[in-house]
C-alpha atoms as a PDB file:
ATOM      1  CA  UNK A   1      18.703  25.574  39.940  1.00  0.00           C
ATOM      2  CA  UNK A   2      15.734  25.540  42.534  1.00  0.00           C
ATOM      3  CA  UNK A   3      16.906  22.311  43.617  1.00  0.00           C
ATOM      4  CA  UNK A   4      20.690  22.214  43.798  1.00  0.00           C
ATOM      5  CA  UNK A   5      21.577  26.111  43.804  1.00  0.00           C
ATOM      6  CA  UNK A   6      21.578  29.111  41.182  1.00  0.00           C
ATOM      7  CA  UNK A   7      25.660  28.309  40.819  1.00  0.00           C
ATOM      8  CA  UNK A   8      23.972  25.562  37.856  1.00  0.00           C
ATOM      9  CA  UNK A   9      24.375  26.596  34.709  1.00  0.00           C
ATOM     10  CA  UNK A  10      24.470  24.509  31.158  1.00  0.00           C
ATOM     11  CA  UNK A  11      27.525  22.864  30.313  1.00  0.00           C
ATOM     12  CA  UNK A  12      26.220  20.726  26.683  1.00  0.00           C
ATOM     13  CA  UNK A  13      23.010  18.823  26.355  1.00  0.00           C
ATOM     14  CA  UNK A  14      21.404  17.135  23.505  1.00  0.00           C
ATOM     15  CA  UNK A  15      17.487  17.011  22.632  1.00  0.00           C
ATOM     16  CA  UNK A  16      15.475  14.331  20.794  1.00  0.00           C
ATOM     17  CA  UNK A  17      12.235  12.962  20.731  1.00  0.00           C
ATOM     18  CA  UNK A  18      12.926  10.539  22.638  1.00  0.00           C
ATOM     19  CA  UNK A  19      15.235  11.293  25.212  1.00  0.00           C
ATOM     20  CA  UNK A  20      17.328  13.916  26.769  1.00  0.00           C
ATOM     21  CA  UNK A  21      21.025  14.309  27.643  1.00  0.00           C
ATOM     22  CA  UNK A  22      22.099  17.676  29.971  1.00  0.00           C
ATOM     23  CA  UNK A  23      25.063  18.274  31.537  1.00  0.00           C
ATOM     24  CA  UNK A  24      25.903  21.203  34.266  1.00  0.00           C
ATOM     25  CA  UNK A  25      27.901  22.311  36.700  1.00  0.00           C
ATOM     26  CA  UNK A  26      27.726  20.580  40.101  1.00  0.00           C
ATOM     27  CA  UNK A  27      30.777  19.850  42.694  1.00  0.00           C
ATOM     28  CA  UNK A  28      28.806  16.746  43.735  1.00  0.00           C
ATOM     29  CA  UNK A  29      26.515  13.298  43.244  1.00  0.00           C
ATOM     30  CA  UNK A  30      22.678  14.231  43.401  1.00  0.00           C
ATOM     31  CA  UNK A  31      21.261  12.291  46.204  1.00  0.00           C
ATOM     32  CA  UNK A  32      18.136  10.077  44.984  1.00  0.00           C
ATOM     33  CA  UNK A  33      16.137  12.979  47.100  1.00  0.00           C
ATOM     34  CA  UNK A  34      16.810  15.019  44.907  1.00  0.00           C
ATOM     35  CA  UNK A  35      16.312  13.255  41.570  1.00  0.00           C
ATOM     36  CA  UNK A  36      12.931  12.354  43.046  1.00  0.00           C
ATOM     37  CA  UNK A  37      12.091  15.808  43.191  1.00  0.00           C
ATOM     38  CA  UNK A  38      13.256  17.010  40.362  1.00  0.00           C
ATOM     39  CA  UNK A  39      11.201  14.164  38.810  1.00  0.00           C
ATOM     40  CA  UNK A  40       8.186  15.072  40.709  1.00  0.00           C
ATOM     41  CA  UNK A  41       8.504  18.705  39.135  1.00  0.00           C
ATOM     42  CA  UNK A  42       9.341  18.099  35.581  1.00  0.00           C
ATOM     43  CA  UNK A  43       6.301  15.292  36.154  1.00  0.00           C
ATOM     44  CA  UNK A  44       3.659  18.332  37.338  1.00  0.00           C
ATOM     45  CA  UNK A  45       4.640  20.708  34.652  1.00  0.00           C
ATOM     46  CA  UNK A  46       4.351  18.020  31.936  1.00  0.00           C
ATOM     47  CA  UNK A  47       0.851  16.949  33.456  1.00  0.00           C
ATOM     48  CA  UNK A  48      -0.283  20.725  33.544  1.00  0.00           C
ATOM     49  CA  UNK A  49      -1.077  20.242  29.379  1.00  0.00           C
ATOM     50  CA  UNK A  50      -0.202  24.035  28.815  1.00  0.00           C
ATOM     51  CA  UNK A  51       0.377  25.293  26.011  1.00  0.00           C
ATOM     52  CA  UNK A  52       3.884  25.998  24.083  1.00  0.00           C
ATOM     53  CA  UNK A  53       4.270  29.510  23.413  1.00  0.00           C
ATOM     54  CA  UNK A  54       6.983  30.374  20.759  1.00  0.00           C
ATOM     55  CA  UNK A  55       7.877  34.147  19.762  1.00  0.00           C
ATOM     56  CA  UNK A  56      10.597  36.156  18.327  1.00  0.00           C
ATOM     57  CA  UNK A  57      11.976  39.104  20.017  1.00  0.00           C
ATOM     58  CA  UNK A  58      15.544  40.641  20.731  1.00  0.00           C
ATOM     59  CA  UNK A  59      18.010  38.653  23.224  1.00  0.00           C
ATOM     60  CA  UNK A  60      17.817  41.551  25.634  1.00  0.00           C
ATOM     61  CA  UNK A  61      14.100  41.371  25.517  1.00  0.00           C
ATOM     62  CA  UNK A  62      14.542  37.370  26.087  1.00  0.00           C
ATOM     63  CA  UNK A  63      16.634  37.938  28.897  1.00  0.00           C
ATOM     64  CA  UNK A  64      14.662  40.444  30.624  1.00  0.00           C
ATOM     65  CA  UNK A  65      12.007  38.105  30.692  1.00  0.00           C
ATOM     66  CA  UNK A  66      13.800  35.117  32.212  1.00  0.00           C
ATOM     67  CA  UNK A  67      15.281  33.498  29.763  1.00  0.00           C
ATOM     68  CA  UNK A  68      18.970  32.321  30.086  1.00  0.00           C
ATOM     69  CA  UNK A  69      21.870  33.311  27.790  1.00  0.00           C
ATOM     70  CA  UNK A  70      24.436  30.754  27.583  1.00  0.00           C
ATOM     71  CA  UNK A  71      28.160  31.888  28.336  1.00  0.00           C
ATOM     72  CA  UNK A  72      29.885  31.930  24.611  1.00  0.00           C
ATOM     73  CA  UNK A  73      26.675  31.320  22.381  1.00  0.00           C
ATOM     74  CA  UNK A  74      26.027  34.009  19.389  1.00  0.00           C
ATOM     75  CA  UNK A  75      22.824  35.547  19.184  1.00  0.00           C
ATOM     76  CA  UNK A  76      21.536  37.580  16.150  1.00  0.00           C
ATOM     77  CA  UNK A  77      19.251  40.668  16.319  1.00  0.00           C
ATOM     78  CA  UNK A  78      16.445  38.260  16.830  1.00  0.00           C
ATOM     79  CA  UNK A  79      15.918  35.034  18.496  1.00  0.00           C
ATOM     80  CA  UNK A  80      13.096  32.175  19.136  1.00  0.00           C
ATOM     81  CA  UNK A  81      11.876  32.572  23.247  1.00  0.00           C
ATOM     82  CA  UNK A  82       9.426  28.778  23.854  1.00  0.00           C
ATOM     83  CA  UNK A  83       7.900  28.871  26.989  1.00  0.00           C
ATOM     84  CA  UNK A  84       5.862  26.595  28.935  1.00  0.00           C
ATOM     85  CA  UNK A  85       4.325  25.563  32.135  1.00  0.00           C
ATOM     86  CA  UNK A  86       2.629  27.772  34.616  1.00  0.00           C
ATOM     87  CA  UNK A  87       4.069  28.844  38.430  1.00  0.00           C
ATOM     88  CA  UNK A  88       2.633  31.751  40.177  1.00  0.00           C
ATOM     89  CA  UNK A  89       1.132  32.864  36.903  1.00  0.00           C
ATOM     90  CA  UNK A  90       4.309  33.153  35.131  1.00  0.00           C
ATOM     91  CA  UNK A  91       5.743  30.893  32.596  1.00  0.00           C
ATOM     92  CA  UNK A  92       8.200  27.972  34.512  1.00  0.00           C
ATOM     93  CA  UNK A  93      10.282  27.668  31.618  1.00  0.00           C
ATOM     94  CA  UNK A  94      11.216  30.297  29.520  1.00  0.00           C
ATOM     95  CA  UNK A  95      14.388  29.339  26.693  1.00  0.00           C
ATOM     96  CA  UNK A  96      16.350  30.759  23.865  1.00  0.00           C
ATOM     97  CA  UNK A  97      15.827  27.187  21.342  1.00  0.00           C
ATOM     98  CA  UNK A  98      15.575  26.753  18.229  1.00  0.00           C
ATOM     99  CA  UNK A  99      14.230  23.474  18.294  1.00  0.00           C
ATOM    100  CA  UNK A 100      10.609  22.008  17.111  1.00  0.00           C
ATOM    101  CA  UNK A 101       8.951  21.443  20.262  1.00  0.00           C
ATOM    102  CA  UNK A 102       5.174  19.769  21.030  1.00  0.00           C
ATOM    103  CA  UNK A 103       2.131  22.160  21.157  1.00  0.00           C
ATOM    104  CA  UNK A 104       0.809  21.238  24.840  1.00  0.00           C
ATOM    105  CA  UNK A 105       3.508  19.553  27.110  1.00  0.00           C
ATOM    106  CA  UNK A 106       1.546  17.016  28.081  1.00  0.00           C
ATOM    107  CA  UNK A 107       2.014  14.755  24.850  1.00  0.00           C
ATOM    108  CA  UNK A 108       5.554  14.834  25.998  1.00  0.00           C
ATOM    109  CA  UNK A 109       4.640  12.076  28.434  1.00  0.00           C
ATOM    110  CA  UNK A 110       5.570  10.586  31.945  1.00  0.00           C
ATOM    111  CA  UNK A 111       9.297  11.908  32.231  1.00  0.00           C
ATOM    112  CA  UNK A 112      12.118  10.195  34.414  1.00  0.00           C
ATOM    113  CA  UNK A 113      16.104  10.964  34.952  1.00  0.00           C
ATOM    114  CA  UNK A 114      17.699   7.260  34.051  1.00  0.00           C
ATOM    115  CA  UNK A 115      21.420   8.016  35.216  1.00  0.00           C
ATOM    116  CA  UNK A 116      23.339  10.969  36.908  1.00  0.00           C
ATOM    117  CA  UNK A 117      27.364  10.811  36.482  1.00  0.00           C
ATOM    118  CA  UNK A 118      30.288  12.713  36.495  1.00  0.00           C
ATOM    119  CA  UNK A 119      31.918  13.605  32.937  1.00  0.00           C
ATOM    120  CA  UNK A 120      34.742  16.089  34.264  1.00  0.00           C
ATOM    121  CA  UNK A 121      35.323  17.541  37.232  1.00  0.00           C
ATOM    122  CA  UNK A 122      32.603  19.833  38.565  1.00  0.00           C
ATOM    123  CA  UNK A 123      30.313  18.866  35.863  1.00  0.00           C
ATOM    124  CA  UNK A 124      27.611  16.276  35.943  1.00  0.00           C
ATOM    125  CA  UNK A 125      25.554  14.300  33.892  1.00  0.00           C
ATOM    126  CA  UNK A 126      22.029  13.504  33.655  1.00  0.00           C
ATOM    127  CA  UNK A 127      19.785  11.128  30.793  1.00  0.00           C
ATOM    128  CA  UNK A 128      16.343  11.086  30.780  1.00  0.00           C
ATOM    129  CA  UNK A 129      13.778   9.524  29.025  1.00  0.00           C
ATOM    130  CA  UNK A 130       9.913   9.819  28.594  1.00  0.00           C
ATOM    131  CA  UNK A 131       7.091   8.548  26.830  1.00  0.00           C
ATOM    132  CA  UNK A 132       7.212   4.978  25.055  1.00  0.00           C
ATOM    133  CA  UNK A 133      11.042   5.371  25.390  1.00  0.00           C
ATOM    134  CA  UNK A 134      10.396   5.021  29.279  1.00  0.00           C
ATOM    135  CA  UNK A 135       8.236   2.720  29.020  1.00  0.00           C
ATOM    136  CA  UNK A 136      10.226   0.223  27.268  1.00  0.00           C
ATOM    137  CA  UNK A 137      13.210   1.299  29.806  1.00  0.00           C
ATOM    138  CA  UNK A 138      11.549   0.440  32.664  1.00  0.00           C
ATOM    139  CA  UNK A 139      10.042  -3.219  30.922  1.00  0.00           C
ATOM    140  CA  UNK A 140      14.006  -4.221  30.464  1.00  0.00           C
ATOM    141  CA  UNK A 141      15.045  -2.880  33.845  1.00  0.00           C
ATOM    142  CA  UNK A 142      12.101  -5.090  35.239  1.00  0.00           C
ATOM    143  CA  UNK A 143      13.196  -8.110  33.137  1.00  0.00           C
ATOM    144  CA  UNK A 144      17.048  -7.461  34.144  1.00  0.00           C
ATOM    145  CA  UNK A 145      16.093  -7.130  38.018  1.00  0.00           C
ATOM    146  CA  UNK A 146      13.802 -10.548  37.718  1.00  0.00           C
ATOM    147  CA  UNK A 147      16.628 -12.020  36.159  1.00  0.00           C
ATOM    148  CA  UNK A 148      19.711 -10.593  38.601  1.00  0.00           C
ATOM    149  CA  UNK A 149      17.057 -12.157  41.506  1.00  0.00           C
ATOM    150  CA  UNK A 150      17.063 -15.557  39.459  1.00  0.00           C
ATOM    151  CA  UNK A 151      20.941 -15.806  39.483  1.00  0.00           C
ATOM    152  CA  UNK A 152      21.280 -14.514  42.828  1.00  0.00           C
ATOM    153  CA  UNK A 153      18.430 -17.397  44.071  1.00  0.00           C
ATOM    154  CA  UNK A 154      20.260 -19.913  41.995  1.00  0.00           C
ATOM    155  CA  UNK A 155      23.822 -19.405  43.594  1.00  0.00           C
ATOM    156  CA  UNK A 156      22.708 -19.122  46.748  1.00  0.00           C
ATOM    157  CA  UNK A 157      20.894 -22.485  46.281  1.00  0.00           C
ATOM    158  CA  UNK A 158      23.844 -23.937  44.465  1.00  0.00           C
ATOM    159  CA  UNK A 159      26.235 -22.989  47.718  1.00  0.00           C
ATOM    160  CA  UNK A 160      23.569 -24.360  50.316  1.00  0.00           C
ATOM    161  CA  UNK A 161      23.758 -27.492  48.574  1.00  0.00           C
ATOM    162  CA  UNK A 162      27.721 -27.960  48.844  1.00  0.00           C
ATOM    163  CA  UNK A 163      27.114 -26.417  52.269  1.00  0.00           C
ATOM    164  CA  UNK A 164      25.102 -29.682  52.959  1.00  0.00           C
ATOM    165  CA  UNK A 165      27.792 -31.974  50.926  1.00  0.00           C
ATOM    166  CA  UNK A 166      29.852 -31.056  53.787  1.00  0.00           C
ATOM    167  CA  UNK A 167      27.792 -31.826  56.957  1.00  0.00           C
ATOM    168  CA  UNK A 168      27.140 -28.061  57.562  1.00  0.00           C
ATOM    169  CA  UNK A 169      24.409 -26.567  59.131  1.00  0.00           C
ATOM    170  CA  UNK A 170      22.294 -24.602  56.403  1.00  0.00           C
ATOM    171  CA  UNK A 171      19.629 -23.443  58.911  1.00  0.00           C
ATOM    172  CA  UNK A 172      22.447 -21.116  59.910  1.00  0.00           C
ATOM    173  CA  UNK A 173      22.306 -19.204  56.296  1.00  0.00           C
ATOM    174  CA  UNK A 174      18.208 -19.664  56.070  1.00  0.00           C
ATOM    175  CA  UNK A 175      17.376 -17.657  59.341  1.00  0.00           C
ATOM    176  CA  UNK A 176      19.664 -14.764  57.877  1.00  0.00           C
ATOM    177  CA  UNK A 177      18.193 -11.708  56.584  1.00  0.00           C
ATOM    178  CA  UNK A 178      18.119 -11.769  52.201  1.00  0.00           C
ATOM    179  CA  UNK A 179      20.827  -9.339  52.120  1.00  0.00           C
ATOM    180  CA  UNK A 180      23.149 -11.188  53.883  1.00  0.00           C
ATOM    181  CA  UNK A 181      22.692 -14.999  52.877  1.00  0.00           C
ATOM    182  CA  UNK A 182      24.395 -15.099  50.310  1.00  0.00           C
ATOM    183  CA  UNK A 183      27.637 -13.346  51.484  1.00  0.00           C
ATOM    184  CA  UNK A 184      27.719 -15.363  54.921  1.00  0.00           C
ATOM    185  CA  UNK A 185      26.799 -18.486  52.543  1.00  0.00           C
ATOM    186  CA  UNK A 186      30.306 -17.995  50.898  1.00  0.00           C
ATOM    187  CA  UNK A 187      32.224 -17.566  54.268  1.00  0.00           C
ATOM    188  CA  UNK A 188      30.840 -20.203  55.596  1.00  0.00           C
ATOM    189  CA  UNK A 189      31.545 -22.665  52.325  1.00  0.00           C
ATOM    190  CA  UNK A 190      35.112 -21.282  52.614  1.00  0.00           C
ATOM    191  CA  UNK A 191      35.378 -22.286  55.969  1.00  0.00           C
ATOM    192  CA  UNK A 192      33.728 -26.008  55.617  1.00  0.00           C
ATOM    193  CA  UNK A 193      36.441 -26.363  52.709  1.00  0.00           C
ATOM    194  CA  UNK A 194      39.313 -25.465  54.465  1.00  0.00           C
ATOM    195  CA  UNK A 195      38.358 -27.539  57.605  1.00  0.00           C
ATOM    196  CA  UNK A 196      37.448 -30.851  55.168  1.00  0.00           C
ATOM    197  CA  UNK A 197      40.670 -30.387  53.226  1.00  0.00           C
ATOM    198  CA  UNK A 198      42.898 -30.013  56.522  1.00  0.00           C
ATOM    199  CA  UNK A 199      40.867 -33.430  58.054  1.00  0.00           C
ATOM    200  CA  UNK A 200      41.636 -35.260  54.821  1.00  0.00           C
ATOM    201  CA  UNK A 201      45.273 -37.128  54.212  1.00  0.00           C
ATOM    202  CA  UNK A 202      44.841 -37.118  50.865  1.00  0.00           C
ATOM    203  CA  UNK A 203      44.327 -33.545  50.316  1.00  0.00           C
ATOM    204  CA  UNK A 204      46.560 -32.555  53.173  1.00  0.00           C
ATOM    205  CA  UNK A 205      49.823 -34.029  53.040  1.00  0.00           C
ATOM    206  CA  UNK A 206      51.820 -33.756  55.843  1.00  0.00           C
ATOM    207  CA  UNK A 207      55.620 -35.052  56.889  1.00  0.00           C
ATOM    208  CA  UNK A 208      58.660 -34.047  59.252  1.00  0.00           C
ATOM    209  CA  UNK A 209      62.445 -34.158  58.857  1.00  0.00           C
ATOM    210  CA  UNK A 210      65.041 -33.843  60.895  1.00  0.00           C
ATOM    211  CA  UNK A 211      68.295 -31.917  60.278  1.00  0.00           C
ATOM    212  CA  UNK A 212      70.426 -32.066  63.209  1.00  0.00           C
ATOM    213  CA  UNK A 213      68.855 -30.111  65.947  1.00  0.00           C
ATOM    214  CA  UNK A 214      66.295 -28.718  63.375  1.00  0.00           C
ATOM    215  CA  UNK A 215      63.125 -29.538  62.503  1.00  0.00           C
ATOM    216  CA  UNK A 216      61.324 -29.110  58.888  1.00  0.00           C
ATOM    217  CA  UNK A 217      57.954 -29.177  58.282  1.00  0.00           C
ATOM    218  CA  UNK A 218      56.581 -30.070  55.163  1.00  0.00           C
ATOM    219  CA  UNK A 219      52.738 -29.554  54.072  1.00  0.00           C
ATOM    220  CA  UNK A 220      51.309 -29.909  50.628  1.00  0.00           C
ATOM    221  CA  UNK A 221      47.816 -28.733  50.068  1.00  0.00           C
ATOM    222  CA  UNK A 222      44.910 -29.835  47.268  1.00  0.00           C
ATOM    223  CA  UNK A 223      42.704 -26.907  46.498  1.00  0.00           C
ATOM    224  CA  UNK A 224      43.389 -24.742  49.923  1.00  0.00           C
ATOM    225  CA  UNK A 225      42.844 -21.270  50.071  1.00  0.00           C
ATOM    226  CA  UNK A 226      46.264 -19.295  49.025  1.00  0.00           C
ATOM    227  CA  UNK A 227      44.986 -16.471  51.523  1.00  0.00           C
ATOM    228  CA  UNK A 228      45.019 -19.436  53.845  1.00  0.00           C
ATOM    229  CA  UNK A 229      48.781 -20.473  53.971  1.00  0.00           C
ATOM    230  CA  UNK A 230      50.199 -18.251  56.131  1.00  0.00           C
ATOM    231  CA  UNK A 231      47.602 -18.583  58.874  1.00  0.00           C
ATOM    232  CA  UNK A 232      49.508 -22.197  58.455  1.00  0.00           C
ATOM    233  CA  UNK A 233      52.670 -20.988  58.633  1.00  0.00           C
ATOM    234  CA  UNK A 234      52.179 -18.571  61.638  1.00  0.00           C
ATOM    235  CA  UNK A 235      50.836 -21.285  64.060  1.00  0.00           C
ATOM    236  CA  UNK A 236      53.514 -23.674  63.386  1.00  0.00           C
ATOM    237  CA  UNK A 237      55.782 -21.559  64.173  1.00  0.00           C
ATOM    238  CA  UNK A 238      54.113 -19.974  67.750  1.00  0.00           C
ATOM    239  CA  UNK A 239      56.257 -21.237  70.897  1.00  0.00           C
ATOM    240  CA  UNK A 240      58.249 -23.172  68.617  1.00  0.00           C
ATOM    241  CA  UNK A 241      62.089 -22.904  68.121  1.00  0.00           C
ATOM    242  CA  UNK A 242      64.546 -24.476  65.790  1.00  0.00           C
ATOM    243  CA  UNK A 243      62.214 -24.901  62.841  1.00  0.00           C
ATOM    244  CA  UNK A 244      61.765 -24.387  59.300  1.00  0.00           C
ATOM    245  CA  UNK A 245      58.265 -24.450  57.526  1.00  0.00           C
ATOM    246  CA  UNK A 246      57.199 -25.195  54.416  1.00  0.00           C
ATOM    247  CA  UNK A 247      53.479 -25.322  52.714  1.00  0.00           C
ATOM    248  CA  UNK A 248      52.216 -25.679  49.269  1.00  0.00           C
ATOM    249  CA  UNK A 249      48.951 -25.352  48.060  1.00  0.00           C
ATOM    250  CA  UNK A 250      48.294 -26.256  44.622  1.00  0.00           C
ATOM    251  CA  UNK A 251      45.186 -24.598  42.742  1.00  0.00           C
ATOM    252  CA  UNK A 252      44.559 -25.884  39.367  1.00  0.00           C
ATOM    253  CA  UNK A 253      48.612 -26.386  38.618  1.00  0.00           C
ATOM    254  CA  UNK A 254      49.551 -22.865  40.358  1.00  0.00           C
ATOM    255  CA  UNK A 255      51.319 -22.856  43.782  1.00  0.00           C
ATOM    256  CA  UNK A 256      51.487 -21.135  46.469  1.00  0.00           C
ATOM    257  CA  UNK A 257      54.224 -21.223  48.594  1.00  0.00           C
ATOM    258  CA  UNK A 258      54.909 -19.998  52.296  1.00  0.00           C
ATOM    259  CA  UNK A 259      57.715 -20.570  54.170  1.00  0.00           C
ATOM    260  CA  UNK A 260      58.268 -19.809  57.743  1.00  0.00           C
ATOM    261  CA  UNK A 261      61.693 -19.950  60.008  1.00  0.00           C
ATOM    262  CA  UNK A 262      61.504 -19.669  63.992  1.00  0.00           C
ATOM    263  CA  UNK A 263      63.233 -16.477  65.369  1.00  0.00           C
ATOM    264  CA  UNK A 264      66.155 -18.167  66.766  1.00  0.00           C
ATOM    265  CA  UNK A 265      67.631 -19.826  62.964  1.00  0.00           C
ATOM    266  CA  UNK A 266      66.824 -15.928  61.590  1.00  0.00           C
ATOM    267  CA  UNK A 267      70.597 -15.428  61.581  1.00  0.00           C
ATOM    268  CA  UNK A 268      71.077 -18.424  59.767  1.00  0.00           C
ATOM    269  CA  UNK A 269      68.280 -19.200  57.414  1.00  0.00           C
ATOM    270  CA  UNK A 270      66.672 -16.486  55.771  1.00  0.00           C
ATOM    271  CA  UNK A 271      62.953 -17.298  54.393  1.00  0.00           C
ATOM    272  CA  UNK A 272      62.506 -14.966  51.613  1.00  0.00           C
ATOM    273  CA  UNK A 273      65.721 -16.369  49.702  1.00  0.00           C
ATOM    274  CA  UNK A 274      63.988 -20.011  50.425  1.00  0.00           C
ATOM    275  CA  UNK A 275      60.751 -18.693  49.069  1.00  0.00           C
ATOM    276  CA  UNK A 276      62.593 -17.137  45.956  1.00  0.00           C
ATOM    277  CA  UNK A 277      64.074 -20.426  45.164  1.00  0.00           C
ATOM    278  CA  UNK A 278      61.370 -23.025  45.665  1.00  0.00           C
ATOM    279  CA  UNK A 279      59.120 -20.315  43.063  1.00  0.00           C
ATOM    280  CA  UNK A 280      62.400 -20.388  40.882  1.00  0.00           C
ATOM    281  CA  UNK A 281      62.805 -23.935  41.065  1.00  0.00           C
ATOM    282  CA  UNK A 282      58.682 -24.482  39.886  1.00  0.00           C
ATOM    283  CA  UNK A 283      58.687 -21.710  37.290  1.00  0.00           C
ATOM    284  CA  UNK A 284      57.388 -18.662  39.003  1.00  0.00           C
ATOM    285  CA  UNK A 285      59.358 -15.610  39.303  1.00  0.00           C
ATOM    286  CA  UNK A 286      59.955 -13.521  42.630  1.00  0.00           C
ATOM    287  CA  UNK A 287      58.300 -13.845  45.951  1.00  0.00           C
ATOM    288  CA  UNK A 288      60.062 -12.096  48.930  1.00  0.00           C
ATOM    289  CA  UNK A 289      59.039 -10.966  52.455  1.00  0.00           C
ATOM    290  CA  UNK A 290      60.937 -11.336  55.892  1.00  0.00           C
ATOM    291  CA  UNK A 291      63.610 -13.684  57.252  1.00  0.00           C
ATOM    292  CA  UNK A 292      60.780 -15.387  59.729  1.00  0.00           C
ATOM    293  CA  UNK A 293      58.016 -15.367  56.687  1.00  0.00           C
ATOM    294  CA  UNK A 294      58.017 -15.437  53.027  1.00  0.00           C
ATOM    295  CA  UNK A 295      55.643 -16.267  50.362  1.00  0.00           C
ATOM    296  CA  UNK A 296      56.156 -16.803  46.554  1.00  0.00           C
ATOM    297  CA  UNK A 297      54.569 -18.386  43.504  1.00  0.00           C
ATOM    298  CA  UNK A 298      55.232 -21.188  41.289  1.00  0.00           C
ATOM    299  CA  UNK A 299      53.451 -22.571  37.674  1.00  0.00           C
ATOM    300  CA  UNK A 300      53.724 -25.936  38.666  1.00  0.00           C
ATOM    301  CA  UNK A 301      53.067 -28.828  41.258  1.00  0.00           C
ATOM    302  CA  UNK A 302      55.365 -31.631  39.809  1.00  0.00           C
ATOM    303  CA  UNK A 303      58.220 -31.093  40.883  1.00  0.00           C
ATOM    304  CA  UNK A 304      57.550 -29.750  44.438  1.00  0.00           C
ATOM    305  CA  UNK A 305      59.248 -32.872  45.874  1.00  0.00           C
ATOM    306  CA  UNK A 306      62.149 -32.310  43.977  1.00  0.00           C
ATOM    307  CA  UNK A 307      62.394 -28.530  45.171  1.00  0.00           C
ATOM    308  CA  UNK A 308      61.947 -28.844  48.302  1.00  0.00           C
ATOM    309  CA  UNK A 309      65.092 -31.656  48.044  1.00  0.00           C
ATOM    310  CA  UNK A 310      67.058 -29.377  46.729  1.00  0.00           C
ATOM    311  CA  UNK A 311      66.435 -26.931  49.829  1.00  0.00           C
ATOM    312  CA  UNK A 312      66.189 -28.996  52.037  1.00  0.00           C
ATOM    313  CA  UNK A 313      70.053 -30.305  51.064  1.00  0.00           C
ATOM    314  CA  UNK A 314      71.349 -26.731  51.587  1.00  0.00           C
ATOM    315  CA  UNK A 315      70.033 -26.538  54.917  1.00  0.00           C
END
């Protein structure tokens, strides 16, 4: 409440030895500002080693003295007040509990919020731990971060060294900052591939046919990026009239298929039905898109020379 606003109030919480659960209204995320602080204060209370006081008195009483009713609870004629900690000479926290607390609050320990969520709208969540249960926390967190660094060093290493496979230049990905070597490192792979499949005959299979005044372009991929195709598709097609484009790229069986038809044969040929048909004809199921470019699907590459026969006969 001194930190976020006096609209907090308690919405459920659980209590153990060990740890704490505590949920209240919010409309927002606390920022990690504000955790810190709230740390920082449970932190100096917990370090001040007062003592617990516990008494019994009436809720009214209870209340007058700063204690907090909550919205819906019962209360008898008489109920347990614990307070603790020292501001300004009056207890810091004063509740209505009925719990079994610790005598001095400093053999609750060092004290630190773990995770803050949302669990329904306007109401947030936070878990905290302390003592030897923090302690062991913050061990595994270390041990997960060392180990999230190792995989993270690993890939990066295992990229650079495809990187270098391919006649790239690594010192490009080394001068980067850490945060971003490993994301450029993957861009950069991506690009390498896609310029060593396109230079190599064997992985980029290429061939022309003539119909008449038309021209069809054929283009079969090994391993290209499916993102990739149209790119393909679009260039071919740039400044180019009376043709029809196809390109495959096969990924571990799975096609992808683009097909692309020059403005002027758009009242003729229609690439979406082409598109639907070649994924038809290989086992897939849809595709669609425009009469200049469509892309579709298929299961598999075997009989992609016998598809594109069958098209190409109807053209």
């Amino acid at each position: 409440r001194e930190n976020l606003g006096k609209h907090v109030t308690q919405k459920g919480s659980y209590v153990g030895p060990d740890r704490l659960r505590f949920d209240f209204s919010h409309s927002k995320s606390l920022s990690d500002q504000e955790l810190d602080k709230i740390n920082e204060q449970v932190n100096l209370f917990i370090s001040q080693n007062d003592n617990v006081v516990t008494k019994l008195m009436s809720p009214k009483k209870a209340v007058e003295q700063g204690a907090m009713a909550l919205f819906g609870e019962k209360y008898g004629e008489e109920v347990r007040v614990v307070s603790m900690g020292k501001k300004i000479g009056k207890s810091f926290s004063i509740e209505l509990c009925g719990g079994i607390h610790v005598k001095k609050t400093g053999e609750i320990g060092r004290f630190s919020i773990v995770s803050e969520s949302s669990i329904s709208s306007g109401v947030r969540r936070v878990e905290a731990l302390c003592g030897d249960s923090l302690k062991k926390f913050e061990a595994e967190e270390k041990d997960k971060s060392k180990q999230v660094k190792q995989n993270y060093e690993n890939k990066l290493q295992d990229i650079l060294k495809k990187i270098k496979s391919l006649n790239g230049n690594i010192d490009l990905i080394n001068n980067l900052s850490e945060d971003k070597k490993l994301i450029e490192a993957e861009k950069y792979l991506e690009k390498l591939n896609i310029e060593n499949i396109l230079s190599d005959k064997n992985k980029n299979i290429q061939k022309t046919i003539k119909k008449g005044e038309i021209t069809i372009q054929l283009q079969k991929l090994l391993n290209f990026p499916s993102k990739e195709i149209r790119s393909l598709v679009d260039k071919a097609r740039i400044n180019n009239n009376d043709q029809i484009i196809f390109v495959f790229s096969s990924i571990e069986e799975k096609i992808s298929i683009a097909v692309g038809v020059s403005d002027n044969l758009t009242s003729k040929y229609d690439a979406s039905i082409f598109a639907k048909e070649l994924s038809s004809l290989l086992g897939g199921v849809g595709g669609g898109g425009r009469k200049d470019f469509a892309q579709s699907g298929g299961l598999s590459s075997k009989n992609i020379d016998e598809a594109v026969k069958k098209i190409i006969d109807k053209i």
